[in-house]
Protein backbone atom coordinates (compact mmCIF):
# COMPACT_ATOMS: atom_id res chain seq x y z
CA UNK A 1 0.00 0.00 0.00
CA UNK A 2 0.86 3.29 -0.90
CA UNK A 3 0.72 6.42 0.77
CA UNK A 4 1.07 10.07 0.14
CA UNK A 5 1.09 13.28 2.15
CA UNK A 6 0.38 16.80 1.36
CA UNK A 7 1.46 19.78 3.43
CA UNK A 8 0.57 23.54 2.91
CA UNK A 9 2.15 25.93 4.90
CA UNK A 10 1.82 29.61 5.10
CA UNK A 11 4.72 31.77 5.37
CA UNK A 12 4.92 35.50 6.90
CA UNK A 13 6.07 37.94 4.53
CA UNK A 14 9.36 38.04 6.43
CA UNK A 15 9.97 34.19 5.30
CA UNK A 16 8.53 34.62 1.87
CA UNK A 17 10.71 37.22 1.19
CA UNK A 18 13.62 35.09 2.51
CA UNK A 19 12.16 32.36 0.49
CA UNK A 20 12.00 33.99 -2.67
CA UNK A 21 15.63 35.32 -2.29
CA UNK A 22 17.11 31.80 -1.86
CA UNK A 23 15.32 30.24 -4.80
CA UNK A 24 16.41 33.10 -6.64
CA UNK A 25 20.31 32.06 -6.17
CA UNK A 26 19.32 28.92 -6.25
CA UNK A 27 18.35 29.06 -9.21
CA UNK A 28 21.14 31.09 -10.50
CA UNK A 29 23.49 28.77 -9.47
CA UNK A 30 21.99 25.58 -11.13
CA UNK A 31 21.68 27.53 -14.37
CA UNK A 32 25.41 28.94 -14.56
CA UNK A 33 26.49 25.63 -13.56
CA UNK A 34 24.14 23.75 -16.93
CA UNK A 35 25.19 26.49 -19.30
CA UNK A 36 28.71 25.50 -18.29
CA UNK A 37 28.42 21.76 -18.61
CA UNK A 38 26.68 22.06 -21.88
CA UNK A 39 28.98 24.28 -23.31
CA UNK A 40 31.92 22.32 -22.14
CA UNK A 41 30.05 19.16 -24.06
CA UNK A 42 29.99 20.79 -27.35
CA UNK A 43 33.17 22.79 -27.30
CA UNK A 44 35.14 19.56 -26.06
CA UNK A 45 32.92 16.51 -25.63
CA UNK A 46 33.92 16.12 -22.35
CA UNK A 47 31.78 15.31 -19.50
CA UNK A 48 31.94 17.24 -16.49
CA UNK A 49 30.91 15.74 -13.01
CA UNK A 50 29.12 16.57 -9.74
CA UNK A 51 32.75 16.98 -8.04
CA UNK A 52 33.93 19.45 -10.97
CA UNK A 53 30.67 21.22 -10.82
CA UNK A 54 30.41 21.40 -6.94
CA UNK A 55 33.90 22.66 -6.40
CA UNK A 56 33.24 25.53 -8.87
C-alpha cells in the first residue's frame, strides 16, 4: 500500500521574502552551472561531473 502526504504551509512575509531570495540564487546557481556543462560538451565533448561542478 501506498501512501502520500500533502502539506501547505503559510509563510509570513518576512519568510517569503527570505524564500524567494534563496530560490532566486538557487536558481542562479543551477543555471550557470548547466550552461557550463553544456557548453563544455559541445566545445570539447567532455563530461563534467558533480565533483567538478560542486567545487566551482
Amino acid at each position: 500500500m501506498e501512501k502520500a502526504y500533502s502539506y501547505r504551509f503559510y509563510p509570513t512575509p518576512e519568510q517569503e521574502s527570505l524564500l524567494r531570495r534563496t530560490l532566486g540564487c538557487v536558481r542562479l546557481v543551477y543555471n550557470k552551472a548547466r550552461h557550463l556543462r553544456t557548453q563544455t560538451w559541445y566545445e570539447k565533448q567532455e563530461r563534467v561531473g558533480y565533483a567538478e561542478t560542486s567545487s566551482m
